[in-house]
N, C-alpha and C. Protein backbone atom coordinates (compact mmCIF):
# COMPACT_ATOMS: atom_id res chain seq x y z
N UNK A 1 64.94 37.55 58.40
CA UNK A 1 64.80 38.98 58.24
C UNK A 1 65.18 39.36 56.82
N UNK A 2 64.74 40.58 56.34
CA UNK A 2 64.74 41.17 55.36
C UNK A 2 64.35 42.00 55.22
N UNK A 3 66.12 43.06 54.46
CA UNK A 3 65.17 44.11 53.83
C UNK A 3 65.20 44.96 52.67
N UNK A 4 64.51 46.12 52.23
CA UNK A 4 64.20 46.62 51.38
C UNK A 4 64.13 48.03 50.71
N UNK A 5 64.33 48.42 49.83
CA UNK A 5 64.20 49.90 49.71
C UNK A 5 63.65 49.69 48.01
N UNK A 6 63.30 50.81 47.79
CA UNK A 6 62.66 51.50 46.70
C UNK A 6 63.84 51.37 45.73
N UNK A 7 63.84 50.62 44.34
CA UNK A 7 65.07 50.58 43.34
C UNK A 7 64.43 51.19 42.14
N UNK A 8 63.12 51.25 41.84
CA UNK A 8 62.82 51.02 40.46
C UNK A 8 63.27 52.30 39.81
N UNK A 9 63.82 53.45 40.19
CA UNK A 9 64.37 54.12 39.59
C UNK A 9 66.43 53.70 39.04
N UNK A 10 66.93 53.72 40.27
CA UNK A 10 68.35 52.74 40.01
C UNK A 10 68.32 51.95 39.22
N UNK A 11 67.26 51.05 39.11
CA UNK A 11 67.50 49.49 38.23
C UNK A 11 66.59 49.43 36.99
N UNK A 12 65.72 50.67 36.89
CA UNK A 12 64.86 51.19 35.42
C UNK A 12 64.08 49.63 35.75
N UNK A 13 63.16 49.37 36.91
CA UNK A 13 62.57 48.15 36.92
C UNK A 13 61.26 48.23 37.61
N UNK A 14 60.03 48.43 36.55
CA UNK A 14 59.15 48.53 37.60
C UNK A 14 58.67 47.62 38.70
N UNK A 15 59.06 46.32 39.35
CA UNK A 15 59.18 46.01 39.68
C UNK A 15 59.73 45.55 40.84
N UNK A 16 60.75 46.69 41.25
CA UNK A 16 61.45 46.78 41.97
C UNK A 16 61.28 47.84 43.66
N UNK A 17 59.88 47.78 43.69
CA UNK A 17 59.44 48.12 45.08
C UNK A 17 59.77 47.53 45.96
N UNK A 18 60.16 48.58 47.25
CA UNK A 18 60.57 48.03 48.48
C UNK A 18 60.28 46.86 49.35
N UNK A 19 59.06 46.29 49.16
CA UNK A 19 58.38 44.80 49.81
C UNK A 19 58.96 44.01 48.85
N UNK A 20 58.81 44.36 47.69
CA UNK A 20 59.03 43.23 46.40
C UNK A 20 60.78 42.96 47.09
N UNK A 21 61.12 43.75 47.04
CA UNK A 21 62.88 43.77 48.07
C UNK A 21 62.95 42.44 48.73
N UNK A 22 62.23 43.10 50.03
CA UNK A 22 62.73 43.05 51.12
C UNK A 22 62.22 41.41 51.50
N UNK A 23 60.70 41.16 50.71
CA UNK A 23 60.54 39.74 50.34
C UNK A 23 61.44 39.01 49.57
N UNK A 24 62.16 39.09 48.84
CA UNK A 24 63.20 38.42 48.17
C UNK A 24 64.50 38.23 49.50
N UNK A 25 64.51 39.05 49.81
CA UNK A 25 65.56 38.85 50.87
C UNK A 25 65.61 38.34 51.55
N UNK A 26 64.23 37.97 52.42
CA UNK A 26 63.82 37.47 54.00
C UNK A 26 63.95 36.00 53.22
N UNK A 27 63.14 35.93 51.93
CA UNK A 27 63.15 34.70 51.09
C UNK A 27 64.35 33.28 51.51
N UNK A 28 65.08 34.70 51.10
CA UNK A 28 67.01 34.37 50.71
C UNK A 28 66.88 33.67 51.93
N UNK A 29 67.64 34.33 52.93
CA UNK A 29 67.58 34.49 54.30
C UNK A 29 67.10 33.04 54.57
N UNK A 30 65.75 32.93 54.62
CA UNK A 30 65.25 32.34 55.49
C UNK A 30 65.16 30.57 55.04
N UNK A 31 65.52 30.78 53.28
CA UNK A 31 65.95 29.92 52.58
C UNK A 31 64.37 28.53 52.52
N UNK A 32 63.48 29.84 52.19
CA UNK A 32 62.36 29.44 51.98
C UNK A 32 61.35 30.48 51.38
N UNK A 33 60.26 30.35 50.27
CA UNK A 33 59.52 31.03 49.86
C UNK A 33 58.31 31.56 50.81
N UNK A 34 58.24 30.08 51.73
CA UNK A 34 57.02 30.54 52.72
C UNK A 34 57.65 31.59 53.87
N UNK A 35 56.79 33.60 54.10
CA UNK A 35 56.91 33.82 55.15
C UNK A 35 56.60 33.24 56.42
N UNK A 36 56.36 32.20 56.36
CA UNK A 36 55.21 32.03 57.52
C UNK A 36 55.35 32.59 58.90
N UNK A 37 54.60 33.42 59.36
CA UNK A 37 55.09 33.97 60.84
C UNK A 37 55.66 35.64 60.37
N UNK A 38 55.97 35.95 59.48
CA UNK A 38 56.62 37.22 59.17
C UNK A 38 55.88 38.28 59.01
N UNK A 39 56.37 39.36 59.56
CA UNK A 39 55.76 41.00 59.23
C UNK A 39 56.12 41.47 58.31
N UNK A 40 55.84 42.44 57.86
CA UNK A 40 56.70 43.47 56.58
C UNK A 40 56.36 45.19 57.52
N UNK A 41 56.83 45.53 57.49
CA UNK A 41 56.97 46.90 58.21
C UNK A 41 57.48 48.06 56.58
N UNK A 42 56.22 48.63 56.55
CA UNK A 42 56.18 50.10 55.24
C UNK A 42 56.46 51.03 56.29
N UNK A 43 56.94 52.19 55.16
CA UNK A 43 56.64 53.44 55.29
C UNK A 43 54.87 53.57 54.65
N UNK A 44 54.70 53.03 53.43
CA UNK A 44 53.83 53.60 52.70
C UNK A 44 52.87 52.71 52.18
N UNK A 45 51.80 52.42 52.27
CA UNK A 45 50.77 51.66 51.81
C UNK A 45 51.05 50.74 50.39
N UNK A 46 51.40 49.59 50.82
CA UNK A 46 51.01 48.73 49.61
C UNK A 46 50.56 48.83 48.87
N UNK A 47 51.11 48.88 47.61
CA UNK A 47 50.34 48.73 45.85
C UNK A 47 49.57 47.19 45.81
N UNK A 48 48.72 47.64 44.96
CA UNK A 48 48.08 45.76 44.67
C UNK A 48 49.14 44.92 44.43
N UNK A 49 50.00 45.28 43.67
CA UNK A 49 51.19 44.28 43.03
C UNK A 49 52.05 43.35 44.70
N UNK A 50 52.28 44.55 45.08
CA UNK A 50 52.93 44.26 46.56
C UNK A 50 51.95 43.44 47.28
N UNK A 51 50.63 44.19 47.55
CA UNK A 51 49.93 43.45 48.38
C UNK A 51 49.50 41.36 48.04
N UNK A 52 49.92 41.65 46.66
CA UNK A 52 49.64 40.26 45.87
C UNK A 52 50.83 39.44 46.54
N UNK A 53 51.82 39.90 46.58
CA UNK A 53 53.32 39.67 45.93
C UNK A 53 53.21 39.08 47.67
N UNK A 54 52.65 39.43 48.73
CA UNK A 54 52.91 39.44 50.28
C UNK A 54 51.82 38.03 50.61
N UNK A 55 51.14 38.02 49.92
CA UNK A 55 49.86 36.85 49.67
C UNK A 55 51.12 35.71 49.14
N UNK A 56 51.42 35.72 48.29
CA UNK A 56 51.87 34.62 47.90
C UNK A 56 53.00 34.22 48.29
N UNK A 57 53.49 35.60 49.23
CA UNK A 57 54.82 34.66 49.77
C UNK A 57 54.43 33.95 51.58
N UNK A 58 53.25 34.35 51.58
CA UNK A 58 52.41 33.64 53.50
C UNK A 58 52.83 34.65 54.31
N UNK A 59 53.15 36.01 53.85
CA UNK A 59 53.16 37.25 54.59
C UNK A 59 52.11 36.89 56.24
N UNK A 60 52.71 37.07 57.41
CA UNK A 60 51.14 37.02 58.49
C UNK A 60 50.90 38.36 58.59
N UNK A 61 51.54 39.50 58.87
CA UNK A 61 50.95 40.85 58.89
C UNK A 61 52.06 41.78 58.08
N UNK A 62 51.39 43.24 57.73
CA UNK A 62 51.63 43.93 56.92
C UNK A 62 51.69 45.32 57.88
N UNK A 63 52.43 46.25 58.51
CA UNK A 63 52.27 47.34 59.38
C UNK A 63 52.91 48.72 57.90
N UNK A 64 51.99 49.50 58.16
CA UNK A 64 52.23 50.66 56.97
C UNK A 64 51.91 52.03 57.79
N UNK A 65 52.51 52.74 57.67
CA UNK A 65 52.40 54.06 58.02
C UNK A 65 51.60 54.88 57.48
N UNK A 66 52.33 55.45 56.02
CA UNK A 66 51.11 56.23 55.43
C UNK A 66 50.50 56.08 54.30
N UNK A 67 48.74 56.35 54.36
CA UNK A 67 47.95 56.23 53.23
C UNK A 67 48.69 56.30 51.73
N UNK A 68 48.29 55.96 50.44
CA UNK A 68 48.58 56.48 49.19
C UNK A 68 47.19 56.12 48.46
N UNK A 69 46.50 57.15 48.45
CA UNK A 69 44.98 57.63 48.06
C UNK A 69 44.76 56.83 46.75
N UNK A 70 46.15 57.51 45.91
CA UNK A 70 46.32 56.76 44.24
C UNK A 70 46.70 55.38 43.97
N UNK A 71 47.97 54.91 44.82
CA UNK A 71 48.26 53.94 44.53
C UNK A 71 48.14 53.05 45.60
N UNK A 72 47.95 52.78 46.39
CA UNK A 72 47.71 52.26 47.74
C UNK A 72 46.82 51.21 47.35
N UNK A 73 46.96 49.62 48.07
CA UNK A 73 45.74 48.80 47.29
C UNK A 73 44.31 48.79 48.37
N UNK A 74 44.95 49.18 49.36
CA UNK A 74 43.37 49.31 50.31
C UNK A 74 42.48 50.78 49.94
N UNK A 75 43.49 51.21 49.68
CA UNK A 75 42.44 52.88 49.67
C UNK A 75 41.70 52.87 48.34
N UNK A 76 42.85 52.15 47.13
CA UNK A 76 41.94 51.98 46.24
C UNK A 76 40.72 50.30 46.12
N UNK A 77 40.72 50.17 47.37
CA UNK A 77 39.86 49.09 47.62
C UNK A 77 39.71 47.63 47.12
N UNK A 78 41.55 47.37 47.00
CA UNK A 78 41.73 45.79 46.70
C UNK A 78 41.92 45.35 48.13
N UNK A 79 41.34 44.59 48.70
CA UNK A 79 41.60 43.71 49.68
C UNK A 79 41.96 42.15 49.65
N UNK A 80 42.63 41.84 48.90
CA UNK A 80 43.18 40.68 48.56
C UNK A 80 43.41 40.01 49.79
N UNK A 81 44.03 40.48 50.67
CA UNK A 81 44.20 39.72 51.94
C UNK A 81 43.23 39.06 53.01
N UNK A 82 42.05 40.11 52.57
CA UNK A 82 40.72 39.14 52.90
C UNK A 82 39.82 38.52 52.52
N UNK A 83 40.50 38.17 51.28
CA UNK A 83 39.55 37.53 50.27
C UNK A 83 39.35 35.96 50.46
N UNK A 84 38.12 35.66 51.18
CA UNK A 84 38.04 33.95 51.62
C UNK A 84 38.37 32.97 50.12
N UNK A 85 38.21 33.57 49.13
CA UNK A 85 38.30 32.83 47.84
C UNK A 85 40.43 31.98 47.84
N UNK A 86 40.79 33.25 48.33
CA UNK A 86 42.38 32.51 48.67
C UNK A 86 42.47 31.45 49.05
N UNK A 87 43.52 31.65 48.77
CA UNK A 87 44.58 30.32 49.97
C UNK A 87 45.01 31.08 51.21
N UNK A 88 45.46 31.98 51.09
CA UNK A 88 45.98 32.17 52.54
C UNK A 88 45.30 34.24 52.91
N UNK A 89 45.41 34.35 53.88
CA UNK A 89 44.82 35.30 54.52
C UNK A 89 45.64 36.03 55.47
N UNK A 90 45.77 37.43 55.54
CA UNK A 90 46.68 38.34 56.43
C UNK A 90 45.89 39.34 57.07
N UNK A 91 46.45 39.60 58.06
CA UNK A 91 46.10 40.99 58.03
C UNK A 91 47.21 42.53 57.76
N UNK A 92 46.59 43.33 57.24
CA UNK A 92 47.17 44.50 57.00
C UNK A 92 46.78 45.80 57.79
N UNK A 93 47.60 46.31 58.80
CA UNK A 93 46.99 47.39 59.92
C UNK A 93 47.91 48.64 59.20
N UNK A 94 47.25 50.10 59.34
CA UNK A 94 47.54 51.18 59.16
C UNK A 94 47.86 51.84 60.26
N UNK A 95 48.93 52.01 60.76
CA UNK A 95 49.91 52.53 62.25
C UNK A 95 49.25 53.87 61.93
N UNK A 96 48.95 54.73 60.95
CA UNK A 96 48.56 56.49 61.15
C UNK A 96 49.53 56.56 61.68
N UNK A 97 51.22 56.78 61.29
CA UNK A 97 51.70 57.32 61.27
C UNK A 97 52.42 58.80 60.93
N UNK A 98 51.96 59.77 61.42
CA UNK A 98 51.96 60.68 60.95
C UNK A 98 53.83 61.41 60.41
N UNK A 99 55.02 60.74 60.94
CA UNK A 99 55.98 60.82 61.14
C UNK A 99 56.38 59.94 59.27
N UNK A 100 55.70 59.33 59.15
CA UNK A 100 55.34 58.55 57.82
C UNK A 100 55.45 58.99 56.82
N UNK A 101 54.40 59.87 56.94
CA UNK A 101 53.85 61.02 55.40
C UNK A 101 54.81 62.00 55.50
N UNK A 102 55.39 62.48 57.00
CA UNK A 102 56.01 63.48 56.51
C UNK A 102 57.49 63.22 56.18
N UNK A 103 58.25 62.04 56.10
CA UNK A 103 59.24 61.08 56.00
C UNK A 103 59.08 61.63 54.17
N UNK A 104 58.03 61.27 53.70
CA UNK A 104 57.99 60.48 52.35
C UNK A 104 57.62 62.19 51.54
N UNK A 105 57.27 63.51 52.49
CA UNK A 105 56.85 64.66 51.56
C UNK A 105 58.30 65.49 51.81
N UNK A 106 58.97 65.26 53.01
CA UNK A 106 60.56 65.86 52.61
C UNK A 106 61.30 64.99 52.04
N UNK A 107 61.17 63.90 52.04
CA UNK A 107 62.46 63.35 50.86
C UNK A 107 61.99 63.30 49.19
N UNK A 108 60.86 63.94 48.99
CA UNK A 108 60.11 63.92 47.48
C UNK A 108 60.37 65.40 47.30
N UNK A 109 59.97 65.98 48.39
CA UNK A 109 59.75 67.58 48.59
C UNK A 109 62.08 68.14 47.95
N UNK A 110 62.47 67.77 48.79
CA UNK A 110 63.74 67.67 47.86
C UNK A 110 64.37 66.80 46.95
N UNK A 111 63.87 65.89 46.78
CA UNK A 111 64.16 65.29 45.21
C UNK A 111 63.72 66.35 44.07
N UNK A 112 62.47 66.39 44.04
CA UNK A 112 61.53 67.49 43.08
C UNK A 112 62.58 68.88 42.78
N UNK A 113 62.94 69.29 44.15
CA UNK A 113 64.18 70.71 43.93
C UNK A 113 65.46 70.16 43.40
N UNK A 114 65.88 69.00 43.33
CA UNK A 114 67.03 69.00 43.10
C UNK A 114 66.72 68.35 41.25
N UNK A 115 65.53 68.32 41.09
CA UNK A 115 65.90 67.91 39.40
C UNK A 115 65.73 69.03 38.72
C-alpha cells in the first residue's frame, strides 16, 4: 500500500503529484518497483506525466473520480495505457464521481479566498 497527496506546492517540485507519491511509497512498501496487481485510487484524472509514471511502475488499474478537461491525459487524449506499442498495458476507469469535483472546487474554491 501507498499513499499520496499533492506536494508540489510545499516542496516547490513540479514533480511532486499525488500518484507520483503514493507510487514511491507502495514502491517503498512493497520493496519493489513492479506494481504488479496494484490500483491507484484519484480524486482527479491523471496528467500524462502520472499516467506514464503508472506504466512504468506495472500499475494494473487506475480508478479517478473527476475529469480535468486541461490537464487530464485521457481527456486530452494520451492513452498510453493502451498503447499495444508498450510493454505493459492497464486499464484506467472514470468512477463519475460527482462527490470528486465537488471535493476538489471547495478546497480550491477556499484556497483562492484565503490568498
Amino acid at each position: 500500500m501507498g499513499r499520496g497527496y499533492n506536494l508540489r506546492e510545499q516542496k516547490q517540485d513540479p514533480l511532486a503529484h499525488a500518484e507520483m507519491i503514493a507510487i514511491q511509497d507502495a514502491a517503498k512498501n512493497l520493496g519493489s518497483w513492479r506494481l504488479n496487481g496494484c490500483a491507484l485510487f484519484v480524486t482527479l484524472e491523471p496528467c500524462p506525466m502520472c499516467l506514464a509514471a503508472s506504466q512504468q511502475a506495472r500499475v494494473e488499474t487506475i480508478y479517478f473520480g473527476a475529469l480535468d478537461p486541461k490537464g487530464g491525459a485521457l481527456s486530452l487524449g494520451y492513452r498510453l495505457h493502451e498503447d499495444s506499442r508498450t510493454n505493459h498495458r492497464f486499464s484506467v476507469n472514470h468512477v463519475d464521481d460527482s462527490r470528486c469535483s465537488q471535493i476538489l472546487k471547495t478546497f480550491f474554491g477556499k484556497k483562492r479566498k484565503s490568498d
